[in-house]
C-alpha atoms as a PDB file:
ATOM      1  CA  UNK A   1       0.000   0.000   0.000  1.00  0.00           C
ATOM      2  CA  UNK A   2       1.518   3.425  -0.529  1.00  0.00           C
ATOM      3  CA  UNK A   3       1.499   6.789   0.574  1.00  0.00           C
ATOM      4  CA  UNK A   4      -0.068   9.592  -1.164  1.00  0.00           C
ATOM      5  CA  UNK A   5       1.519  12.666  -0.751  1.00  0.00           C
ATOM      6  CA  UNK A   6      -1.224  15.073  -0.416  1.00  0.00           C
ATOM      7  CA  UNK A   7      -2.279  12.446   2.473  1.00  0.00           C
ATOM      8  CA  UNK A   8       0.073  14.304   4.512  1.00  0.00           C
ATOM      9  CA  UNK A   9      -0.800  18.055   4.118  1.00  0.00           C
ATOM     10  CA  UNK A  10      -3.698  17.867   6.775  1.00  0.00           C
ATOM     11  CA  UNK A  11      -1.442  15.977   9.439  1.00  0.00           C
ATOM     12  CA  UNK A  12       1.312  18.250   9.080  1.00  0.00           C
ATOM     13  CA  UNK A  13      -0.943  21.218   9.762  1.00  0.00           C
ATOM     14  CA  UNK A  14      -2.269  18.940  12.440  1.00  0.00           C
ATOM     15  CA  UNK A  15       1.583  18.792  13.748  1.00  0.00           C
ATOM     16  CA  UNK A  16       2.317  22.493  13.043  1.00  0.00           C
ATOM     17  CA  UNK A  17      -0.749  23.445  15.408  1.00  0.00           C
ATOM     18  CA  UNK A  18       0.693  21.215  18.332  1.00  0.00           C
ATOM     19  CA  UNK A  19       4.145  22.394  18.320  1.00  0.00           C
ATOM     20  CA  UNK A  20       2.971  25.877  18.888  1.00  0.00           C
ATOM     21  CA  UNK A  21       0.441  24.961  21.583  1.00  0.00           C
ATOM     22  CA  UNK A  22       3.578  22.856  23.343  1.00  0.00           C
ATOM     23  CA  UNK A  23       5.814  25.373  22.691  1.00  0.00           C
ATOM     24  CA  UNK A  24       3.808  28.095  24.281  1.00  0.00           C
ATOM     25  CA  UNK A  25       2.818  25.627  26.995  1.00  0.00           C
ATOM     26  CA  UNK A  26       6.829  24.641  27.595  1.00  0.00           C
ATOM     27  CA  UNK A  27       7.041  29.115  27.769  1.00  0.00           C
ATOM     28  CA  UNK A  28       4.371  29.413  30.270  1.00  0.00           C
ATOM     29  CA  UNK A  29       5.174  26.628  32.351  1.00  0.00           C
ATOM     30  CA  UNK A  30       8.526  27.238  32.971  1.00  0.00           C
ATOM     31  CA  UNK A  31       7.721  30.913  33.961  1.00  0.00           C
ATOM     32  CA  UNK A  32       9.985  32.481  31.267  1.00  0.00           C
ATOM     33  CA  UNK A  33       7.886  35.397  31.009  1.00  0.00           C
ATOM     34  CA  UNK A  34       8.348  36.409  34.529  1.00  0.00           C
ATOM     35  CA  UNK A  35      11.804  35.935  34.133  1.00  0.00           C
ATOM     36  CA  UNK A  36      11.680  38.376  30.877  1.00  0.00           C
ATOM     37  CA  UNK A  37       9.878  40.726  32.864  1.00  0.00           C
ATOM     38  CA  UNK A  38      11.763  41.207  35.566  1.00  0.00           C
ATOM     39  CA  UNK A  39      15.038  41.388  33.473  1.00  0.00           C
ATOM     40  CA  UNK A  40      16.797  39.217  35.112  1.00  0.00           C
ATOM     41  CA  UNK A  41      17.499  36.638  32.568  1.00  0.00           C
ATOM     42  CA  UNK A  42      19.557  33.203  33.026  1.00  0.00           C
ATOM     43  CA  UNK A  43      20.883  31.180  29.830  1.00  0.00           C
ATOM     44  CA  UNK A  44      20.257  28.245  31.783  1.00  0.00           C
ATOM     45  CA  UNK A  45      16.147  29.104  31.926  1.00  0.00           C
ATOM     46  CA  UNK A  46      16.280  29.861  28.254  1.00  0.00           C
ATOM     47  CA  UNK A  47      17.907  27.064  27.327  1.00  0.00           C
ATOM     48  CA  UNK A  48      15.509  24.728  29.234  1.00  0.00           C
ATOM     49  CA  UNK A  49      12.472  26.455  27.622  1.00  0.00           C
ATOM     50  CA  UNK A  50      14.616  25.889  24.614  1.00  0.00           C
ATOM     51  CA  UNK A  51      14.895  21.670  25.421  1.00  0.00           C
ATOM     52  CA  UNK A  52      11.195  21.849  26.011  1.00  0.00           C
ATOM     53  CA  UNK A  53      10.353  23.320  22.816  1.00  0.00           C
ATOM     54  CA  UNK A  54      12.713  20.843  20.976  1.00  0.00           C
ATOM     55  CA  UNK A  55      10.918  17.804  22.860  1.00  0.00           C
ATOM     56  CA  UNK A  56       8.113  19.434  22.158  1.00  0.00           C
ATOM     57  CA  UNK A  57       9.109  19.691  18.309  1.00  0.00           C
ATOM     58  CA  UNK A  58       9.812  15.718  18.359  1.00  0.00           C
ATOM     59  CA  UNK A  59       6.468  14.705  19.476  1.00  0.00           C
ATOM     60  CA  UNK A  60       4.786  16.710  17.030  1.00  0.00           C
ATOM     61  CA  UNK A  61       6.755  14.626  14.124  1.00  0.00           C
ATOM     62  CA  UNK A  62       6.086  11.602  15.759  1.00  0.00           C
ATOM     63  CA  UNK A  63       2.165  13.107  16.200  1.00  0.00           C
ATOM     64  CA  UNK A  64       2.130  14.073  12.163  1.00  0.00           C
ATOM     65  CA  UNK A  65       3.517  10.504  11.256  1.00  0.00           C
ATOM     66  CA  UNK A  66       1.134   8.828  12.854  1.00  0.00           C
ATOM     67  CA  UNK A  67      -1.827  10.991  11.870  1.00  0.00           C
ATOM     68  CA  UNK A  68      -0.523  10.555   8.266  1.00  0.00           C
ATOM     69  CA  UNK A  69      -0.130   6.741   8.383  1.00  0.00           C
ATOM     70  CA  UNK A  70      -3.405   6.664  10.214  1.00  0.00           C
ATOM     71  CA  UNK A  71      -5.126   9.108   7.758  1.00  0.00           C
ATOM     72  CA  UNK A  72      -3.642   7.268   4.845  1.00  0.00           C
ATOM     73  CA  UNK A  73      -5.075   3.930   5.948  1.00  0.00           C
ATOM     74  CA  UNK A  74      -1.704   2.395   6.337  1.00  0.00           C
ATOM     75  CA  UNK A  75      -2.231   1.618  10.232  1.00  0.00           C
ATOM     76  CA  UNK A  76      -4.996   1.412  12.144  1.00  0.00           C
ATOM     77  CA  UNK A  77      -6.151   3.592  14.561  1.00  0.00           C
ATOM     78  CA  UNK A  78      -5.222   4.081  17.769  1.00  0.00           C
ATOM     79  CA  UNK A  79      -7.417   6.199  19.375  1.00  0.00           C
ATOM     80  CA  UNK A  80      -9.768   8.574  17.640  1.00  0.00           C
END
């Protein structure tokens, strides 16, 4: 069975959405923006918000993979 390609436009929308909700998440969580505020500004808290958004990054490949195999009918469903 193959893959179409335009099988994978909606997923990587789909994947494009939740990096930027886990990215903001990983900002607001880790209280950057209080940190930004107050201008007092460690390269150790931005580079942790930094890992988080890379992590963050990841899952949404592995997310638009699977949403693309799924959507193409190559695997099943997990959960939808």
């Amino acid at each position: 069975m193959s893959i179409n390609p335009s099988s994978w436009k909606d997923p990587a929308i789909r994947a494009v959405r939740t990096f930027v909700q886990a990215f903001v998440g990983a900002i607001v969580a880790s209280g950057i923006l209080n940190v930004l505020a107050t201008g007092d500004i460690e390269a150790s808290a931005i580079q942790q918000v930094l890992i988080a958004a890379g992590f963050a990054g990841l899952s949404a490949v592995v997310s638009w993979i699977q949403n693309a195999l799924e959507d193409a009918g190559t695997i099943g469903a997990a959960v939808k």
